[in-house]
N, C-alpha and C. Protein backbone atom coordinates (compact mmCIF):
# COMPACT_ATOMS: atom_id res chain seq x y z
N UNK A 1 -36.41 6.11 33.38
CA UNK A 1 -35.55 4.97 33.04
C UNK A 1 -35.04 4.34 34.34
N UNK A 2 -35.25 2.97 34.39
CA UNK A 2 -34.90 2.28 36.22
C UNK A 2 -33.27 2.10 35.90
N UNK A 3 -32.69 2.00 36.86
CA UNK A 3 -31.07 2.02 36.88
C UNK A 3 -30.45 0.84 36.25
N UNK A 4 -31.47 -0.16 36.31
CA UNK A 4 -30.97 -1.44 35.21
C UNK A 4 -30.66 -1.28 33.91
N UNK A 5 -32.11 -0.39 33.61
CA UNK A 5 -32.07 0.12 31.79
C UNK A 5 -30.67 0.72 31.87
N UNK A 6 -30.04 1.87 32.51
CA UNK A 6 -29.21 2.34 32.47
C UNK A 6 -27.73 1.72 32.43
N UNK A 7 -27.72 1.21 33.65
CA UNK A 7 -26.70 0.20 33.20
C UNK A 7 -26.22 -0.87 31.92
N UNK A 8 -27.52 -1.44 31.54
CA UNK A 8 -27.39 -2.17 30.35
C UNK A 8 -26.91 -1.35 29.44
N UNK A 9 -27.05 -0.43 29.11
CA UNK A 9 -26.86 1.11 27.85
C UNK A 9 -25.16 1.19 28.10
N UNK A 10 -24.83 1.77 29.18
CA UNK A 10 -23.86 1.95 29.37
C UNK A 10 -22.98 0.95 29.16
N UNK A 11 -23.40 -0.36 29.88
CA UNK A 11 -22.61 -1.47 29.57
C UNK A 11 -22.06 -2.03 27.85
N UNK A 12 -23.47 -1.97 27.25
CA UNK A 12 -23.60 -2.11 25.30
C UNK A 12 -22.43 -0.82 25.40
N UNK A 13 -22.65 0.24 25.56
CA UNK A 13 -21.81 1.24 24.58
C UNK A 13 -20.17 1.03 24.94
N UNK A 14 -19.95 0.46 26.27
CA UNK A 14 -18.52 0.19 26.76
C UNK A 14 -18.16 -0.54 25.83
N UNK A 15 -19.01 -2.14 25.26
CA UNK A 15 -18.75 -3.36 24.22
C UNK A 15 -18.53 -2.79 23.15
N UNK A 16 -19.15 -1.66 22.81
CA UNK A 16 -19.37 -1.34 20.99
C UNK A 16 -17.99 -0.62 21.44
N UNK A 17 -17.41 0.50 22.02
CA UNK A 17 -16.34 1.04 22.31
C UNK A 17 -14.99 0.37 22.17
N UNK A 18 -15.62 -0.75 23.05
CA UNK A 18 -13.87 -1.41 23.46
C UNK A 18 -13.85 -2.53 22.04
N UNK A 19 -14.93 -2.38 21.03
CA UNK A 19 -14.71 -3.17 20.11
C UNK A 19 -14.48 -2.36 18.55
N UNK A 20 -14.41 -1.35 18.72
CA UNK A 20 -13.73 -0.07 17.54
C UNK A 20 -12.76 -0.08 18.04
N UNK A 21 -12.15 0.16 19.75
CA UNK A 21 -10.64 0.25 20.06
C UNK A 21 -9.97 -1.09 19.21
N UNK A 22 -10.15 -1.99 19.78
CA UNK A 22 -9.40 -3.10 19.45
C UNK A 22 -9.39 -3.45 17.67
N UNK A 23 -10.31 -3.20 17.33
CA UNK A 23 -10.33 -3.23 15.60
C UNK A 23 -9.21 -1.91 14.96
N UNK A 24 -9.59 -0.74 15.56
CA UNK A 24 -8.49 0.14 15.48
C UNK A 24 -6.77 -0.14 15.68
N UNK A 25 -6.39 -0.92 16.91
CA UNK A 25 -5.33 -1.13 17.38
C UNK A 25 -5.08 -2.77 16.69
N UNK A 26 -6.09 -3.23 16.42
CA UNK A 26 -5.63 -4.86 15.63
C UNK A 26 -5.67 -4.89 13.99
N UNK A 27 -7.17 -4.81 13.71
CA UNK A 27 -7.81 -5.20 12.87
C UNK A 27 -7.05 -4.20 11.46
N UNK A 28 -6.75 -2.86 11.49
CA UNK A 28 -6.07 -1.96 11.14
C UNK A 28 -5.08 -2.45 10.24
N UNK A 29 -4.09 -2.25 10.50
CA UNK A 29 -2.27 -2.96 10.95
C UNK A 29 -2.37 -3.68 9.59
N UNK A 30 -3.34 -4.95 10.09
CA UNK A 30 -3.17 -6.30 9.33
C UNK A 30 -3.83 -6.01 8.00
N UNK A 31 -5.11 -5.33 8.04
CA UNK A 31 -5.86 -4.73 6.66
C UNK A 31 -4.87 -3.98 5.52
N UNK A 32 -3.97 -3.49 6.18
CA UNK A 32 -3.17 -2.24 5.90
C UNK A 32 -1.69 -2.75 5.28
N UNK A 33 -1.59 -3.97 5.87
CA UNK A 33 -0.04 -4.05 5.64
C UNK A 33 -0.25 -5.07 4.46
N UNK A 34 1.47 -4.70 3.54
CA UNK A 34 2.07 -5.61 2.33
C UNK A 34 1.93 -6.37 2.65
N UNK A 35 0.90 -7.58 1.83
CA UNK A 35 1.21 -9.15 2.14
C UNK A 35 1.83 -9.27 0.69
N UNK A 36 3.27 -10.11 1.11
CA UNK A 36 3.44 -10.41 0.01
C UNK A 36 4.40 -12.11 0.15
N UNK A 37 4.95 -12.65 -0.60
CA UNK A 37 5.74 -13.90 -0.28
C UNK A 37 7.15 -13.59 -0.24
N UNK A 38 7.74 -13.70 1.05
CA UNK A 38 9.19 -13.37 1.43
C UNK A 38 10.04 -14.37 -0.05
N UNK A 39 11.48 -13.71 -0.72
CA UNK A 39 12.04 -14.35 -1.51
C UNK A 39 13.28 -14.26 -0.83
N UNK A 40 14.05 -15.07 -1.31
CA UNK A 40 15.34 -15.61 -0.81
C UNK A 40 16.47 -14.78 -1.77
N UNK A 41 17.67 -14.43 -1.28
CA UNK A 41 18.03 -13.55 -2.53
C UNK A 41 18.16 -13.79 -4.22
N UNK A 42 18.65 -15.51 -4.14
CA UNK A 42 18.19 -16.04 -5.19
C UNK A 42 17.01 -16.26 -6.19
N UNK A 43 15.64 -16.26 -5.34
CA UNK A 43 14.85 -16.06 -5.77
C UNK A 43 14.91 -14.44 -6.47
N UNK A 44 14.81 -13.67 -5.66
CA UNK A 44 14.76 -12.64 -6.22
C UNK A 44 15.80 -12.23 -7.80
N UNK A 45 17.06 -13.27 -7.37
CA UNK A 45 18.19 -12.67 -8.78
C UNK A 45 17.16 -13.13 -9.98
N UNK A 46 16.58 -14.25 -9.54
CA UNK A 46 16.49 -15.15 -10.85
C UNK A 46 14.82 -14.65 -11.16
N UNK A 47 14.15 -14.00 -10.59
CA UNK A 47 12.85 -13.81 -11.04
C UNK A 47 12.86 -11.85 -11.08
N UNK A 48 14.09 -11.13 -10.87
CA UNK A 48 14.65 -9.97 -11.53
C UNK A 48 14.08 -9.70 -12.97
N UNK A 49 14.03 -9.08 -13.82
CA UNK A 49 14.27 -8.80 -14.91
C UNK A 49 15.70 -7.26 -15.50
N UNK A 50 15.41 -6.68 -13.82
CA UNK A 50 17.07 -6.09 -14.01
C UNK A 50 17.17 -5.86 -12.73
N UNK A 51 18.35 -5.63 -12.36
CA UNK A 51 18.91 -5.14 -10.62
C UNK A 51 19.24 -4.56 -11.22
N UNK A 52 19.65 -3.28 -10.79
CA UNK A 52 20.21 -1.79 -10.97
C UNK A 52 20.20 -0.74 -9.82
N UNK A 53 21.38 0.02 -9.71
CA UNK A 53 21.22 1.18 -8.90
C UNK A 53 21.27 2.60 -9.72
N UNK A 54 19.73 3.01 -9.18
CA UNK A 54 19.52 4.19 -10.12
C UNK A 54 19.03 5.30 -9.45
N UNK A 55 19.41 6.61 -10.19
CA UNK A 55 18.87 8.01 -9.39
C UNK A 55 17.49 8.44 -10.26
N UNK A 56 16.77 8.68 -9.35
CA UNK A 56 15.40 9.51 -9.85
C UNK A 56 16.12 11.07 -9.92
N UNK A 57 15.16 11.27 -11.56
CA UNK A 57 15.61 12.46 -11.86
C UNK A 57 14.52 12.86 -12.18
N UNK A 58 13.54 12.46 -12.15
CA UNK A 58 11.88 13.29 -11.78
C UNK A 58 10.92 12.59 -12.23
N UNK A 59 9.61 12.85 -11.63
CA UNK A 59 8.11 12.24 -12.50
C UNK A 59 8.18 12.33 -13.36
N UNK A 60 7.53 11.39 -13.92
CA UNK A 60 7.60 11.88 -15.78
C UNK A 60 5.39 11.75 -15.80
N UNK A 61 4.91 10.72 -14.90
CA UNK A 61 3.40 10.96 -15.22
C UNK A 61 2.68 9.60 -13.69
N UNK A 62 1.53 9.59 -13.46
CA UNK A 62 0.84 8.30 -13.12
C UNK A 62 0.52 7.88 -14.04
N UNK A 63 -0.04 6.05 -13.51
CA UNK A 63 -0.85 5.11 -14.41
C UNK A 63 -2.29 5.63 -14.75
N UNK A 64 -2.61 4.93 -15.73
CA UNK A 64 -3.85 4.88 -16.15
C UNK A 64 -5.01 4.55 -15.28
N UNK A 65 -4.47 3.90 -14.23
CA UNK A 65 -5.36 3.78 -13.19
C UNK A 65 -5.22 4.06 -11.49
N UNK A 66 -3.78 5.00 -11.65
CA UNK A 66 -3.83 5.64 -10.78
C UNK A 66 -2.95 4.81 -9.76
N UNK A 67 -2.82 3.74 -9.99
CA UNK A 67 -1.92 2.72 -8.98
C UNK A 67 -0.45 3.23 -8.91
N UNK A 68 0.24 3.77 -9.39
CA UNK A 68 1.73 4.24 -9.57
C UNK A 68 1.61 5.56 -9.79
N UNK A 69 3.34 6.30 -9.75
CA UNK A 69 4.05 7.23 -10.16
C UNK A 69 4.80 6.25 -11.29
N UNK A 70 4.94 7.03 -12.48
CA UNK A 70 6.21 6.55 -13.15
C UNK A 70 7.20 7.89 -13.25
N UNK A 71 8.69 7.39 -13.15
CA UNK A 71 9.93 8.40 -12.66
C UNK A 71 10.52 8.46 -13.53
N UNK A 72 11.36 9.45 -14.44
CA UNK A 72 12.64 8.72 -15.24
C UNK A 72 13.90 8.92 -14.23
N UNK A 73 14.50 8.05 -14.56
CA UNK A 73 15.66 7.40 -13.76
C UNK A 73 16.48 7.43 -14.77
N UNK A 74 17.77 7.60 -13.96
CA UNK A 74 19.01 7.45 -14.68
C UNK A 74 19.65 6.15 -14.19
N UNK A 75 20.15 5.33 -14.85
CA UNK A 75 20.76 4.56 -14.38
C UNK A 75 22.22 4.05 -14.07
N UNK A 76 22.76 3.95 -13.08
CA UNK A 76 24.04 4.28 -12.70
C UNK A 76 25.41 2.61 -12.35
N UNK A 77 24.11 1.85 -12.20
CA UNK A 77 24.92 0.32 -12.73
C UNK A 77 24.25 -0.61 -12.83
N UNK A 78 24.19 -1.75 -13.76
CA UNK A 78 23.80 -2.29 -13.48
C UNK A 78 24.12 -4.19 -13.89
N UNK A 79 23.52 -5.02 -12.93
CA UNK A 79 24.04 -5.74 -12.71
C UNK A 79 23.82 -7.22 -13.34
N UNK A 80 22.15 -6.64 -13.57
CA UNK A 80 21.53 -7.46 -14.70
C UNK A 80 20.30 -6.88 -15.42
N UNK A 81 20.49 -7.40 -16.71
CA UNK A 81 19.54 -6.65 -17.94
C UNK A 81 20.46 -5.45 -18.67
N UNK A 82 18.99 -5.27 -19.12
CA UNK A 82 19.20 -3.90 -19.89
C UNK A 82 20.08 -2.84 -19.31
N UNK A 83 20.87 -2.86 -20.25
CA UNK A 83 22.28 -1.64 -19.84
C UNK A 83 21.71 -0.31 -21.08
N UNK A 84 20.62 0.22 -20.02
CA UNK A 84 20.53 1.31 -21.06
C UNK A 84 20.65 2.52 -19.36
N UNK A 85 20.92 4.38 -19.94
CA UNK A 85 21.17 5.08 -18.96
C UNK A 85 20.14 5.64 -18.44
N UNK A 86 18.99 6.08 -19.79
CA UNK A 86 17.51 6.02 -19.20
C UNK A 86 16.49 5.18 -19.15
N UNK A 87 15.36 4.94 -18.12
CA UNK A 87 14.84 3.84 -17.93
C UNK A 87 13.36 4.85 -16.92
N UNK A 88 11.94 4.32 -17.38
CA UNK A 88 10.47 4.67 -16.79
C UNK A 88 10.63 3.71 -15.78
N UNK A 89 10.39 4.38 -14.79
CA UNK A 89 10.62 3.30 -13.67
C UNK A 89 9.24 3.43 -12.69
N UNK A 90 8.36 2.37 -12.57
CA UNK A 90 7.06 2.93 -11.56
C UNK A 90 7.38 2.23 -10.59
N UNK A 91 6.44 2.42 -9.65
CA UNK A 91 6.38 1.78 -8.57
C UNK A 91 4.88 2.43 -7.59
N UNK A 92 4.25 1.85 -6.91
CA UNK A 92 3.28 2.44 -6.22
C UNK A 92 3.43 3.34 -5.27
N UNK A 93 3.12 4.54 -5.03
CA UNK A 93 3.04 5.73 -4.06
C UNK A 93 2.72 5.36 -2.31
N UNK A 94 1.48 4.48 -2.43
CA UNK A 94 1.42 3.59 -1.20
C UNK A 94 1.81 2.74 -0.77
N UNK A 95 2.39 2.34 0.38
CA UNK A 95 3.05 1.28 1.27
C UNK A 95 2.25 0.14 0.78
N UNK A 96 0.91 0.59 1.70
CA UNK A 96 0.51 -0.42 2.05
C UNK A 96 -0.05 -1.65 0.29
N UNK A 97 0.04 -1.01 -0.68
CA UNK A 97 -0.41 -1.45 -1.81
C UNK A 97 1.47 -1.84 -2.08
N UNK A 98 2.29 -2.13 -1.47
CA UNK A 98 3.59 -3.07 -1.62
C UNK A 98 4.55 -1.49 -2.54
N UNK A 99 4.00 -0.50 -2.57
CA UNK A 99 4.96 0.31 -3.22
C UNK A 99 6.05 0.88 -2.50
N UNK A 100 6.90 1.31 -3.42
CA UNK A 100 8.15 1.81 -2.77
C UNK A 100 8.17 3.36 -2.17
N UNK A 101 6.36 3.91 -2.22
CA UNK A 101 6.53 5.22 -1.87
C UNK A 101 7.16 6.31 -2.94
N UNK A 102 6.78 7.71 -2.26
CA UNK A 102 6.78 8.22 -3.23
C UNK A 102 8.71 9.05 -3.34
N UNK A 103 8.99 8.68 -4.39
CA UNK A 103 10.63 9.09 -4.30
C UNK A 103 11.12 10.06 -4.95
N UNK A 104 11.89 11.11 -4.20
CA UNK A 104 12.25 12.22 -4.44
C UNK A 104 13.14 12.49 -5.14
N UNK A 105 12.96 13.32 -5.96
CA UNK A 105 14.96 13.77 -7.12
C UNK A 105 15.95 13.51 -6.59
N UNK A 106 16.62 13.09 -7.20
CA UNK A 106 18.02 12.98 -6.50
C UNK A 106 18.20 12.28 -5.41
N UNK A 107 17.20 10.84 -5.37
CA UNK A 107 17.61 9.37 -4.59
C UNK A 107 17.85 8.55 -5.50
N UNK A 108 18.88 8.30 -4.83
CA UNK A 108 19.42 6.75 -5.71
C UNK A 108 19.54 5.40 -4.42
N UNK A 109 18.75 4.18 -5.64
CA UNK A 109 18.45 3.38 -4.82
C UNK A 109 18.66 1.85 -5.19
N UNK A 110 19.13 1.17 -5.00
CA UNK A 110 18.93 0.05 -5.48
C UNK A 110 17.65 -0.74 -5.74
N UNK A 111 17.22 -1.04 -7.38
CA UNK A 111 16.28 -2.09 -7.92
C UNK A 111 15.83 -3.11 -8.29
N UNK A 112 15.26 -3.81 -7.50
CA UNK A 112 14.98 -5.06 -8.24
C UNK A 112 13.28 -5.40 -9.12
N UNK A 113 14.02 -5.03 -10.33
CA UNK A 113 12.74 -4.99 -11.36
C UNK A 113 12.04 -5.88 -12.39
N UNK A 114 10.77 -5.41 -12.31
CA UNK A 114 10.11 -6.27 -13.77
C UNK A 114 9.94 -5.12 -15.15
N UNK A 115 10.07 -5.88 -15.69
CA UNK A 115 10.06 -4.72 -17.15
C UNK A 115 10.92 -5.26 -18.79
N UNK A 116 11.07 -4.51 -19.11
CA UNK A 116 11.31 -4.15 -20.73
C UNK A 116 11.44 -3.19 -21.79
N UNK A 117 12.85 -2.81 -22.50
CA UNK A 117 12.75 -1.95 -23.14
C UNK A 117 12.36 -0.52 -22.16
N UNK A 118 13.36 -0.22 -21.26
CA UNK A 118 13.43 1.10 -21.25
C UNK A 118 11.79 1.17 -20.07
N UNK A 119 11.16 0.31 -19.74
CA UNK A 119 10.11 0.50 -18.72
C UNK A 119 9.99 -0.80 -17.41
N UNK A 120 9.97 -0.60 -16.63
CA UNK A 120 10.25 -1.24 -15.41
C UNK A 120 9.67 -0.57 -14.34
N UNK A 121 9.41 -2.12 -13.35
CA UNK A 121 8.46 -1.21 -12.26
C UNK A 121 9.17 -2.70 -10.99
N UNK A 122 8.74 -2.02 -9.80
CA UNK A 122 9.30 -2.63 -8.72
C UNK A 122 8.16 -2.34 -7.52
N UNK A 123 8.16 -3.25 -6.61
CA UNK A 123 7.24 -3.22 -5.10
C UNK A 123 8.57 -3.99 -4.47
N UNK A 124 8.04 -3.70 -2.98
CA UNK A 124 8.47 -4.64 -1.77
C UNK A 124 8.44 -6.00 -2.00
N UNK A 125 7.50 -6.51 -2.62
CA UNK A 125 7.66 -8.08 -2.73
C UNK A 125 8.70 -8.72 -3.71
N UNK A 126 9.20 -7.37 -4.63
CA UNK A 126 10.48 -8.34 -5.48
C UNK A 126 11.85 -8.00 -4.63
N UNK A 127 11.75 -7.63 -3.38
CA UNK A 127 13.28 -6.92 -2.63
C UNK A 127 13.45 -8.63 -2.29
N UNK A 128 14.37 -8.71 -2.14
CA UNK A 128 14.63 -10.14 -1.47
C UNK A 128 14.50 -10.40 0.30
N UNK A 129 14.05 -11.01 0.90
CA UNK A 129 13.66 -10.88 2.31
C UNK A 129 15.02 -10.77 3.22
N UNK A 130 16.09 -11.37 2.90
CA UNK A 130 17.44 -11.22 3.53
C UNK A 130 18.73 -11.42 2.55
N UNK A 131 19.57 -10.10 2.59
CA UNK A 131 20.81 -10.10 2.06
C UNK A 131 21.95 -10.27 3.21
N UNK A 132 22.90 -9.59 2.73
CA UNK A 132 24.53 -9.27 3.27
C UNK A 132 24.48 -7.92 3.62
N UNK A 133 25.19 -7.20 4.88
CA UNK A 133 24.83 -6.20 5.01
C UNK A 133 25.63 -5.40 3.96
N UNK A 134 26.10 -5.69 2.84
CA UNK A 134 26.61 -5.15 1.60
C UNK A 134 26.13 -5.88 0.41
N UNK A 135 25.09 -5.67 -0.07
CA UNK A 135 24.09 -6.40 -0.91
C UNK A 135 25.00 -6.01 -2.48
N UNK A 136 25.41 -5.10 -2.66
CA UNK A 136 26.24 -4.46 -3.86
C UNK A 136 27.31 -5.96 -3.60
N UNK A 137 28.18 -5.70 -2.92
CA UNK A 137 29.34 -6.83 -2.75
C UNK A 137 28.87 -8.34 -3.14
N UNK A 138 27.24 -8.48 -2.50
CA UNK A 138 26.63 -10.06 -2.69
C UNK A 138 26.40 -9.87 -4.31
N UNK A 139 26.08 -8.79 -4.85
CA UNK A 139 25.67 -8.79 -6.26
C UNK A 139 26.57 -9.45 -7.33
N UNK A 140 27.62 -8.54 -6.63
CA UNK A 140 29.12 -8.45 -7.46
C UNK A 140 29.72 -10.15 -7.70
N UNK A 141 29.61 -10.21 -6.59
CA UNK A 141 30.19 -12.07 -6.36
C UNK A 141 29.26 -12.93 -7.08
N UNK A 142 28.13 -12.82 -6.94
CA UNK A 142 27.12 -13.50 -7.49
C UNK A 142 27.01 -13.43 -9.27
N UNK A 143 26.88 -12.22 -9.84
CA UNK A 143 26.57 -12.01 -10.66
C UNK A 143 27.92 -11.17 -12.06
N UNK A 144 28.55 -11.12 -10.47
CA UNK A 144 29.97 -10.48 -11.79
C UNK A 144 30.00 -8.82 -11.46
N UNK A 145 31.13 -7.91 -12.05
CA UNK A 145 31.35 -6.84 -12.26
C UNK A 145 30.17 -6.28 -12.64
N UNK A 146 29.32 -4.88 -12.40
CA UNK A 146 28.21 -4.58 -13.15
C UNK A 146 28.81 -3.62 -14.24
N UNK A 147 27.77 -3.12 -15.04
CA UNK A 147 28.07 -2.47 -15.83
C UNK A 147 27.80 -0.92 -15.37
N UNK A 148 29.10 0.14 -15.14
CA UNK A 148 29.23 1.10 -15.08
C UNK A 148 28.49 2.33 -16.07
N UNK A 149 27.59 2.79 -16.12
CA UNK A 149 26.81 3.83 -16.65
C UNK A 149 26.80 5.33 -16.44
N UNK A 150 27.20 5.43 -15.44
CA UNK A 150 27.43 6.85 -14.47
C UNK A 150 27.96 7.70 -15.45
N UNK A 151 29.16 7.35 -15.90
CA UNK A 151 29.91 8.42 -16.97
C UNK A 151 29.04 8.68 -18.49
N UNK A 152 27.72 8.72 -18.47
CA UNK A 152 27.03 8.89 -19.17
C UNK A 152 26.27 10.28 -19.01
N UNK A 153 26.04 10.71 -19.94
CA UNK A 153 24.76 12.05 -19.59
C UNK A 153 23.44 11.78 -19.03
N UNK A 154 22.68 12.19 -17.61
CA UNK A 154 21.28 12.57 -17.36
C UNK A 154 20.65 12.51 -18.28
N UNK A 155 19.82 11.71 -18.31
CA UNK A 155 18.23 11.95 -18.94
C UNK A 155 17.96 13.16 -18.37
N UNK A 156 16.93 13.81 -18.85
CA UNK A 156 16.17 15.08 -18.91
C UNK A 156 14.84 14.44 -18.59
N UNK A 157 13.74 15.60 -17.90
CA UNK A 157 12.24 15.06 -17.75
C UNK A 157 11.38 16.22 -18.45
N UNK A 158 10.98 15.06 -19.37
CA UNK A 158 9.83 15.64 -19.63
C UNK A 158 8.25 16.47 -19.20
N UNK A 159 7.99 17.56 -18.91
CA UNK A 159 7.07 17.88 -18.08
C UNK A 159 5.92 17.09 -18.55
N UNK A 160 5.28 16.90 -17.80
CA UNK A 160 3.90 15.49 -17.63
C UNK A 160 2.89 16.72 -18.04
N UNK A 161 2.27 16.28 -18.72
CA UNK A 161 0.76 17.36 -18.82
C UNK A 161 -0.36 17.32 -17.54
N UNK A 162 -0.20 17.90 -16.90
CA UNK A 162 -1.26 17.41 -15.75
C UNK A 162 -2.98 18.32 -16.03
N UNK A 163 -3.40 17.93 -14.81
CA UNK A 163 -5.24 18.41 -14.73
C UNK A 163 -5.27 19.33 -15.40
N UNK A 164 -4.71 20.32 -14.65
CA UNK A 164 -5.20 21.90 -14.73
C UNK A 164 -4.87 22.29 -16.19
N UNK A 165 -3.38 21.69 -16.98
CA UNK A 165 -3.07 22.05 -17.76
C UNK A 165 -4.27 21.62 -19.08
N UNK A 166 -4.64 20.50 -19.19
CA UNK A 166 -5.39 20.02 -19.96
C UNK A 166 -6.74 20.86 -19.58
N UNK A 167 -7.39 21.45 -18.47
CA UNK A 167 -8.73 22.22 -18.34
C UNK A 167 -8.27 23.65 -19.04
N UNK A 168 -6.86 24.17 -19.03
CA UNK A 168 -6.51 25.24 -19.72
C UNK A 168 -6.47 25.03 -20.81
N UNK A 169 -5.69 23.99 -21.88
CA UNK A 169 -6.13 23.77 -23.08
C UNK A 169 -7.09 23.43 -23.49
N UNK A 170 -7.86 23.07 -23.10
CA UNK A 170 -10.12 22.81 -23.27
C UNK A 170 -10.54 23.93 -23.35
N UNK A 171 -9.89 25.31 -22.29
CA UNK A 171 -10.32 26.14 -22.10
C UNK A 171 -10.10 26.82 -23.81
N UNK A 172 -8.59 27.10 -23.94
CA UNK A 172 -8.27 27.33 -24.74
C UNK A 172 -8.88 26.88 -25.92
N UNK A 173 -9.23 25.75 -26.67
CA UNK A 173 -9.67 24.74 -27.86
C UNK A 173 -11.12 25.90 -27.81
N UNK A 174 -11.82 25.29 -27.04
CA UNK A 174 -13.17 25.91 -26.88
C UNK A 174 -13.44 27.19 -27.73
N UNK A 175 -12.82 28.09 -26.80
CA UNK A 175 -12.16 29.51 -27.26
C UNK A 175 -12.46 29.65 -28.33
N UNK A 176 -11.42 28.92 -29.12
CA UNK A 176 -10.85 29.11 -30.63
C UNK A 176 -11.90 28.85 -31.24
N UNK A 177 -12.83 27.61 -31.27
CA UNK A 177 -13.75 27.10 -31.69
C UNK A 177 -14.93 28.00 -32.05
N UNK A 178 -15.12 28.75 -30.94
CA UNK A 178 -16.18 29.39 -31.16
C UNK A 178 -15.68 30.48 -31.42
N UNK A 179 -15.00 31.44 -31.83
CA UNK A 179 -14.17 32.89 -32.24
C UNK A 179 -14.29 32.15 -33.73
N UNK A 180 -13.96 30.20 -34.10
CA UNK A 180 -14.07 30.78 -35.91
C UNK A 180 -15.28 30.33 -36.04
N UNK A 181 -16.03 29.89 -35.56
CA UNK A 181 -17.55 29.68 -35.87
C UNK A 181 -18.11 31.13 -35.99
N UNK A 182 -18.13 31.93 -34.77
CA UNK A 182 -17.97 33.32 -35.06
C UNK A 182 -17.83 34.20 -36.16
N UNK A 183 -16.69 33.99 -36.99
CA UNK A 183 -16.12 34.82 -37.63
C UNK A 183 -16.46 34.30 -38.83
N UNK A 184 -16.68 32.59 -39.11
CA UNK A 184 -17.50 31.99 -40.07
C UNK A 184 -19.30 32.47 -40.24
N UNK A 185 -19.71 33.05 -39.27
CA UNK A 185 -21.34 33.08 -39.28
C UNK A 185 -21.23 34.62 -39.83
N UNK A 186 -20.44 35.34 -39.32
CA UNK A 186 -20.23 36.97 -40.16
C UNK A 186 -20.05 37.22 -41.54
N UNK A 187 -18.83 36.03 -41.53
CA UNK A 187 -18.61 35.90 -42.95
C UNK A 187 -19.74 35.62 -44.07
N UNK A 188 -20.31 34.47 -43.78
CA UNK A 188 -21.60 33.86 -44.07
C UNK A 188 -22.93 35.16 -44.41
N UNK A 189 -22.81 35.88 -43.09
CA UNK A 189 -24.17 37.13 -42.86
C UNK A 189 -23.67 37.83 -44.20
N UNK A 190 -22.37 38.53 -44.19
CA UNK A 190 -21.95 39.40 -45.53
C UNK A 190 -22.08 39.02 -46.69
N UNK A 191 -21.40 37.84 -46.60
CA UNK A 191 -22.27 37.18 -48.31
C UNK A 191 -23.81 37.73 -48.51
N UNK A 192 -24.58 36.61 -47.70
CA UNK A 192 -25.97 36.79 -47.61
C UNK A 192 -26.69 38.81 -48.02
N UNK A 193 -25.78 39.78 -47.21
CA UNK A 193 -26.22 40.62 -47.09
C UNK A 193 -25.86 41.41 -48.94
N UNK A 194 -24.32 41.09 -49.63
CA UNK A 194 -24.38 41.42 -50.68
C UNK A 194 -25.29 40.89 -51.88
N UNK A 195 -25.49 39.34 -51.41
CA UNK A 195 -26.52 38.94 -52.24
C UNK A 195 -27.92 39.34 -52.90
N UNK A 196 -28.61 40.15 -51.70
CA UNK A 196 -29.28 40.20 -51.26
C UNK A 196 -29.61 41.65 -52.30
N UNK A 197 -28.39 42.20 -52.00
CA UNK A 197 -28.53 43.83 -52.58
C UNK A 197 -28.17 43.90 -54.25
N UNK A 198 -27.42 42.42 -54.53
CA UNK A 198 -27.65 42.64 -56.05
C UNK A 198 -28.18 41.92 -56.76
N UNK A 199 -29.67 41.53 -55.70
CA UNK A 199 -30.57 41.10 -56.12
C UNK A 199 -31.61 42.37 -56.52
N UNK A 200 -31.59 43.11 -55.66
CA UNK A 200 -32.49 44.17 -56.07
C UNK A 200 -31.90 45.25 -56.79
């Protein structure tokens, strides 16, 4: 190989290099991050379906397609909508898909939600882009006294049926299935076999 070939090689693999760096350090970021349309806090009151500050009191399951956690939440005030104390609350597990991440028992957080009847879901794009550094206080003024819920009883969570549990009950079904098919084909043989004998 003459030292030209060589150089050229070296030179290509520096280009292909310094062009994964820069896609890594640029291209990344921007692929990755919430695009969503900044709202004004108004926007956000008025395209709400409830504000509320509420505590997660555990998973209750994911979506059907895997895009969310849904939580039950207790709800502890609220400022608009539905004044109920329990409430399915989703939201997406990933950032970068505008979710609120995944949230642990016993955070309480302020919501700004879409929903109905006891189910509601929230991303980054319904937060409003700039409040008051006391957003409770902007609520209050804006929207009035909320409605106090706290002195209410916890919802309870329902355990979610997950994977394993459902491959144990298959396991289980199965089982059964074939123990009375089983015990049906014996049954069946004994007939057959008395028949048989008072035939002759």
């Amino acid at each position: 190989m003459t030292a030209g070939r060589a150089v050229d090689r070296v030179r290509s693999a520096l280009v292909l290099l310094t062009g994964v760096v820069l896609f890594c350090l640029v291209g990344i970021p921007y692929a990755l991050a919430c695009d969503c349309m900044p709202l004004s806090f108004e926007e956000a009151v008025e395209q709400a379906d409830m504000i509320a500050e509420i505590t997660i009191v555990g998973e209750s399951g994911r979506d059907s397609d895997e895009w969310g956690i849904t939580y039950v939440a207790a709800v502890e005030r609220v400022w608009k909508g539905e004044e109920s104390r329990e409430i399915r609350f989703t939201t997406a597990e990933a950032i970068p898909s505008c979710g609120l991440g995944r949230l642990p028992e016993g955070k309480t957080l302020l919501v700004w939600a879409s929903g109905a009847d006891g189910n509601y879901s929230s991303t980054w794009c319904d937060i409003p882009a700039e409040t008051e550094d006391d957003v409770r206080a902007q609520l209050t003024r804006e929207l009035g006294e909320p409605a106090d819920l706290s002195d209410q009883p916890m919802p309870s969570v329902d355990e979610p049926v997950r994977g394993a549990d459902i491959g144990v009950l298959l396991v289980v079904a199965a089982a059964g299935l074939i123990l009375l098919v089983g015990v049906a084909a014996l049954v069946g043989a004994v007939i057959l076999v008395r028949r048989s004998a008072r035939a002759r």
